[in-house]
N, C-alpha and C. Protein backbone atom coordinates (compact mmCIF):
# COMPACT_ATOMS: atom_id res chain seq x y z
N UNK A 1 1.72 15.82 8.63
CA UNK A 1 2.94 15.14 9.02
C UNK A 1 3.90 16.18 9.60
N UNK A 2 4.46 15.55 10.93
CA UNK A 2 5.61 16.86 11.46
C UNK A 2 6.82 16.59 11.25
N UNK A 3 7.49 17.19 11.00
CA UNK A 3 9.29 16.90 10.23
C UNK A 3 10.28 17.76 11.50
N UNK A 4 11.29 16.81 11.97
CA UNK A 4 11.81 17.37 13.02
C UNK A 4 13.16 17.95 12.14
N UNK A 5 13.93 18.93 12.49
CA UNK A 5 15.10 19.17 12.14
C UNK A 5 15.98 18.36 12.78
N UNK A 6 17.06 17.55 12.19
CA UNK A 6 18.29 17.09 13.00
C UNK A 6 19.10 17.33 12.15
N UNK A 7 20.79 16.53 12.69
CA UNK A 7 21.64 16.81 11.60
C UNK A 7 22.29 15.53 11.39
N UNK A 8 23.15 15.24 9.74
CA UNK A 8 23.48 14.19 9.57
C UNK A 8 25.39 14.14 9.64
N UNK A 9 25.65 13.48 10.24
CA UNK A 9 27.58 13.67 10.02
C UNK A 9 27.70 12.30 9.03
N UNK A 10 28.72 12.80 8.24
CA UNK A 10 29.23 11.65 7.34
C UNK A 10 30.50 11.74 7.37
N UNK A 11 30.86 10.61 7.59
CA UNK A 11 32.49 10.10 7.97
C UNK A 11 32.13 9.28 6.27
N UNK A 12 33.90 9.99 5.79
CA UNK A 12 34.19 8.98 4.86
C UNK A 12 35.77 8.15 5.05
N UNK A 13 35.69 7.28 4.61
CA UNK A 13 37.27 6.58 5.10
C UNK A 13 37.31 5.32 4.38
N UNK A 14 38.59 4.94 4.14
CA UNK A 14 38.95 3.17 3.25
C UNK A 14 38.41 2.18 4.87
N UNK A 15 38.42 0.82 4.11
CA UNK A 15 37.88 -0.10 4.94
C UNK A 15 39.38 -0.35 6.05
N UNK A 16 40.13 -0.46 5.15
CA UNK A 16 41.58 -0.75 6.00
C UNK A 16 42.43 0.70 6.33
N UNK A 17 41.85 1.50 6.67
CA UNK A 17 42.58 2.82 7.57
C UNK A 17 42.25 2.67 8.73
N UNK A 18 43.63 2.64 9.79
CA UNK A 18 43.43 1.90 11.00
C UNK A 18 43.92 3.29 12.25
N UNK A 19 43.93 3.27 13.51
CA UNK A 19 43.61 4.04 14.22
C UNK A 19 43.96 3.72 15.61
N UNK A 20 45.78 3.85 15.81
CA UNK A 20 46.24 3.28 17.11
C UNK A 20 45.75 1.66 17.34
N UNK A 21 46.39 0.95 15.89
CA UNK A 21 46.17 -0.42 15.77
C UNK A 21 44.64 -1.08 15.95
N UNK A 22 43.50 -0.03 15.56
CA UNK A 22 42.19 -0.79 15.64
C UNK A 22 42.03 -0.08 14.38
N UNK A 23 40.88 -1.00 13.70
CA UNK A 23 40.67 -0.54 12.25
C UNK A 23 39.74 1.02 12.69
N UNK A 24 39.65 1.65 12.00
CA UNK A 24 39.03 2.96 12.23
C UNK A 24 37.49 3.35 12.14
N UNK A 25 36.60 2.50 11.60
CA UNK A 25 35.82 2.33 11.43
C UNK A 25 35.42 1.90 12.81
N UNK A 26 35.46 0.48 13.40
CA UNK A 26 35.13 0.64 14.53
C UNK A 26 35.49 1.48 15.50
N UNK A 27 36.96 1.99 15.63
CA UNK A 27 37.02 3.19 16.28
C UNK A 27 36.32 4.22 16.49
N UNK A 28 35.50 4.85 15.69
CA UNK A 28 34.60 5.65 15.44
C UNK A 28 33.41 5.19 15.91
N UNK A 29 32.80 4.11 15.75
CA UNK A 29 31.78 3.24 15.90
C UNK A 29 31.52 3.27 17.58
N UNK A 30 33.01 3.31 18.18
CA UNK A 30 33.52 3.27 19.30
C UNK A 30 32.73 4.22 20.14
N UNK A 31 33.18 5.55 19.74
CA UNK A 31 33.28 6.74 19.76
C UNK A 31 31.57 6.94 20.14
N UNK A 32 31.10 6.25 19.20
CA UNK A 32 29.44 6.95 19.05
C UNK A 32 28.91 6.49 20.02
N UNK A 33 28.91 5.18 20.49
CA UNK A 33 28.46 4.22 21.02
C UNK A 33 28.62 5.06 22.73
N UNK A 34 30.07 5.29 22.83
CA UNK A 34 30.29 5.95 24.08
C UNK A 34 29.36 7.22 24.76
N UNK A 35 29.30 7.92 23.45
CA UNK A 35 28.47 9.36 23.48
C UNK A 35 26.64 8.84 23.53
N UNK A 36 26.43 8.27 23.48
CA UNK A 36 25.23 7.79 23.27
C UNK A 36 24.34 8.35 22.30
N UNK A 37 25.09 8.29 21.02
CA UNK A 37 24.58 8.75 19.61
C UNK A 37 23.62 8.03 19.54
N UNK A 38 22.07 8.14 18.83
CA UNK A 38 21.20 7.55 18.42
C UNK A 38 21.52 5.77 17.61
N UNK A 39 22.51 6.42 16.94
CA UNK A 39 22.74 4.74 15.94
C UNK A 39 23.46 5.37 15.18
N UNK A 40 24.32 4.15 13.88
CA UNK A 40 25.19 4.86 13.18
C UNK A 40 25.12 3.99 12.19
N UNK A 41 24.85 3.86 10.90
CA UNK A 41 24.86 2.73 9.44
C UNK A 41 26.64 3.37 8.99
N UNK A 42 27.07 2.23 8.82
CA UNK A 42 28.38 1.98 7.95
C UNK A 42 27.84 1.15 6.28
N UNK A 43 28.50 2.35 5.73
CA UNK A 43 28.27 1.45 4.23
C UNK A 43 29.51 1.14 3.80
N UNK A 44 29.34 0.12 2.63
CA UNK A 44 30.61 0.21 2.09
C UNK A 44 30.11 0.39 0.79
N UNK A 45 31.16 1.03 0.47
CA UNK A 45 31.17 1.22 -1.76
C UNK A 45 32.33 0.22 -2.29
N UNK A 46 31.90 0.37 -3.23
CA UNK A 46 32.59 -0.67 -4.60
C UNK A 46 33.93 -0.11 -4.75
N UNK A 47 33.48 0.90 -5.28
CA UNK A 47 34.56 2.09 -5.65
C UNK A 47 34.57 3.64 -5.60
N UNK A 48 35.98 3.80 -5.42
CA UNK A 48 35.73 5.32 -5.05
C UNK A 48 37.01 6.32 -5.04
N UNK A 49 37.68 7.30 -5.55
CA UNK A 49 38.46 7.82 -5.21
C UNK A 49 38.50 9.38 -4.62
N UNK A 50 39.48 9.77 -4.16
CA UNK A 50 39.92 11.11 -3.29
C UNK A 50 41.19 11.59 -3.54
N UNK A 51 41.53 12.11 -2.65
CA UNK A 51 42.75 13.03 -2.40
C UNK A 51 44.19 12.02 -2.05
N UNK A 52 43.71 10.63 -1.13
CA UNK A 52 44.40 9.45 -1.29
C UNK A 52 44.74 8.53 -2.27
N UNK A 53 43.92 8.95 -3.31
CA UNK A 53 43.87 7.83 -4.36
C UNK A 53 42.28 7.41 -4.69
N UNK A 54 42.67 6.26 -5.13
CA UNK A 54 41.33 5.21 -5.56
C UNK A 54 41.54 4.20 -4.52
N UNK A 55 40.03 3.78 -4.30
CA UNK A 55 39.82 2.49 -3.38
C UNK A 55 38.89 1.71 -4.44
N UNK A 56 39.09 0.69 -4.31
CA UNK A 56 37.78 -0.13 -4.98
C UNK A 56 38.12 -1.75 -4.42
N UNK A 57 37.44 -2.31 -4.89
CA UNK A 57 37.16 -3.87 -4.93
C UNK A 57 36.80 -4.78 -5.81
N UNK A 58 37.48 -6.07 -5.64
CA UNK A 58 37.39 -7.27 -7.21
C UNK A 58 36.99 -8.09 -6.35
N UNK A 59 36.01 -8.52 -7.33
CA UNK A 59 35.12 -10.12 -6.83
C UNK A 59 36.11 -10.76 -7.16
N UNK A 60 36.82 -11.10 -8.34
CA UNK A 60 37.75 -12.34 -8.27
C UNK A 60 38.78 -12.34 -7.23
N UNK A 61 39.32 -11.79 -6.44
CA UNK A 61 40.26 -11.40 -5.35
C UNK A 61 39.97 -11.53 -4.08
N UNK A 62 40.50 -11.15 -3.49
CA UNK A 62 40.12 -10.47 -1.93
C UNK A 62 39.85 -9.02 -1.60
N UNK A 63 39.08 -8.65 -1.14
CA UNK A 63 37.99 -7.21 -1.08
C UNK A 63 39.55 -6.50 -0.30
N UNK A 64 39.78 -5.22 -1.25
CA UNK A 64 41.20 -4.50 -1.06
C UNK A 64 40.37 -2.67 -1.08
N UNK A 65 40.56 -2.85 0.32
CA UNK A 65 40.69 -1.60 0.55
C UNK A 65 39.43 -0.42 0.63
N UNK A 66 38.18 -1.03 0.50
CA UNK A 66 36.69 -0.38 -0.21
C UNK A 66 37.03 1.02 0.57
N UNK A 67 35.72 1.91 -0.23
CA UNK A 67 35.56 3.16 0.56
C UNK A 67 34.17 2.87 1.68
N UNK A 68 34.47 3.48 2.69
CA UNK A 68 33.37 3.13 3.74
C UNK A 68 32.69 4.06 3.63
N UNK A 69 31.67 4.27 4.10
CA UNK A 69 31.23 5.74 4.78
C UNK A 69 30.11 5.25 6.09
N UNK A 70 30.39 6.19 7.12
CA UNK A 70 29.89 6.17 8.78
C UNK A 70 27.99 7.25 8.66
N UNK A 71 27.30 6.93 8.56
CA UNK A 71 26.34 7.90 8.76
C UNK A 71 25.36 8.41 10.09
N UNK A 72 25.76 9.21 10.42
CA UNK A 72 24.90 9.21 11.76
C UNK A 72 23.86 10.38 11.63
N UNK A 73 22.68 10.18 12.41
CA UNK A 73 21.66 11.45 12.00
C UNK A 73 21.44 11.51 14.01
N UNK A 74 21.39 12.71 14.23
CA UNK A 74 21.18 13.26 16.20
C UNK A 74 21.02 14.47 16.15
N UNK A 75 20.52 14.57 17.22
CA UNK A 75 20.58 16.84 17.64
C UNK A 75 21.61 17.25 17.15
N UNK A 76 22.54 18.38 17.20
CA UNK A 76 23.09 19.13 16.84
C UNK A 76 23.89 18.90 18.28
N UNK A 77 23.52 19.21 18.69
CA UNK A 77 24.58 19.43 20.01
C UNK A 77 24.87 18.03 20.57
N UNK A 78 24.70 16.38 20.66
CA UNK A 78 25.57 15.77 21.04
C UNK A 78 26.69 15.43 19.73
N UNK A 79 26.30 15.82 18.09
CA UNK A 79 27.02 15.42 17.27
C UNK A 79 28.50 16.44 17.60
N UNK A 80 28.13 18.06 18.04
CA UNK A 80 29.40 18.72 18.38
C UNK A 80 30.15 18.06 19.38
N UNK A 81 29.76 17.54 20.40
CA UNK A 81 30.35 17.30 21.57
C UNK A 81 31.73 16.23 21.05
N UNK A 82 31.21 15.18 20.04
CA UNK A 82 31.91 13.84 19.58
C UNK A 82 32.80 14.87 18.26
N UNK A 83 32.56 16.02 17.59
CA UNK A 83 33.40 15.92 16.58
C UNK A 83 35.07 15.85 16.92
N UNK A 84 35.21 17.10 17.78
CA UNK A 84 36.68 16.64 18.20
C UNK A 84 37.44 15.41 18.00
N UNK A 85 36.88 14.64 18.93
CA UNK A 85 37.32 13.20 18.99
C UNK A 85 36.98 12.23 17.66
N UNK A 86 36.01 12.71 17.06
CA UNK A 86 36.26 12.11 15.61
C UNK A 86 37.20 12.49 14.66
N UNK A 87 37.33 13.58 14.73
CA UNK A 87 38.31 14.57 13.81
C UNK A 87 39.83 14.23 14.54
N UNK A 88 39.94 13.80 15.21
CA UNK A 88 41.45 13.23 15.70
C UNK A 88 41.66 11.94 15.36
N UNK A 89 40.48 10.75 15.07
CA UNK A 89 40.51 9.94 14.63
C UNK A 89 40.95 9.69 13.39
N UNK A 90 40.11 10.24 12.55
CA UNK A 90 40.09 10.08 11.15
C UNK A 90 41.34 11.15 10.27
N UNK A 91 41.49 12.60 11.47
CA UNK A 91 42.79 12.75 10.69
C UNK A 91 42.99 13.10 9.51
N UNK A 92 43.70 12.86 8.71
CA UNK A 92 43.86 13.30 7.30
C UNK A 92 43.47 12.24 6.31
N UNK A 93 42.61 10.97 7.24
CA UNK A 93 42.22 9.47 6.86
C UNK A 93 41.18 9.81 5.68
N UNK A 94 40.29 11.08 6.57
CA UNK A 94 38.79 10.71 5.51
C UNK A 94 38.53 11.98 5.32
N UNK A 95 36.79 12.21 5.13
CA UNK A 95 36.78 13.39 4.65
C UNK A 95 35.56 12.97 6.11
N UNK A 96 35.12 14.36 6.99
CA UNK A 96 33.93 14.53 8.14
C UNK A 96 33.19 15.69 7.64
N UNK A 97 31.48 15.31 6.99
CA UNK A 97 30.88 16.59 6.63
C UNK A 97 29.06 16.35 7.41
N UNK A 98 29.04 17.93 7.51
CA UNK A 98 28.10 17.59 8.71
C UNK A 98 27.17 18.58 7.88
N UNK A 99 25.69 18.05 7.94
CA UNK A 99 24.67 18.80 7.01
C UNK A 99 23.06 18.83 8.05
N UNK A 100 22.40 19.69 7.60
CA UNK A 100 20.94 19.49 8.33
C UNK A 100 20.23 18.55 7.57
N UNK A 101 19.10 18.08 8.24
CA UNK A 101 18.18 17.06 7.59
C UNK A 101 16.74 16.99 8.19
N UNK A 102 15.64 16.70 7.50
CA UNK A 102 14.37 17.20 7.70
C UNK A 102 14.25 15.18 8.20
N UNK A 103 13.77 14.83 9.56
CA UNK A 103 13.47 13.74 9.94
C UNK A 103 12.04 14.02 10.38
N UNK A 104 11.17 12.96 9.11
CA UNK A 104 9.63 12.70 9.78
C UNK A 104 9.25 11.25 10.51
């Protein structure tokens, strides 16, 4: 079996942190789509806290605030090209960490 090297960026951010009046999540989503990133999975979590606080969510309620996270896996070099422009996005919103990864 051959295992390619790529790399993975992880955007973390709340569901409702927004971004020149568009939620930020798609903003980003935006972003990838433009660059012609491979693909990108958005998760959401239950709960979660940071440097902002706590995010979480109640089933009896209305879903307030979750933590997201953006995952994208590509070469190395179109993920540099987009960090800029992600990192202006997200701001002091989330946390952006970028790691290698063995893809078979």
């Amino acid at each position: 079996m051959r295992m390619h090297e790529m790399w993975c960026l992880v955007i973390r951010m709340k569901r409702n942190d927004n971004f020149k009046g568009k939620r930020l999540h798609n903003v980003v989503l935006d972003i990838l789509k433009k660059e012609k990133i491979s693909g990108a999975t958005v998760w959401t979590g239950v709960a979660g806290y940071g440097k902002r606080g706590k995010s979480n969510f109640q089933v009896e309620g209305i879903s307030v605030n979750m933590p997201l996270m953006i995952e994208v896996i590509d070469e190395l070099q179109k993920i540099e090209t987009i960090l800029p422009e992600i990192k202006e996005a997200i701001g002091d919103n989330g946390l952006v960490t970028l790691h290698k990864v063995g893809v078979v």
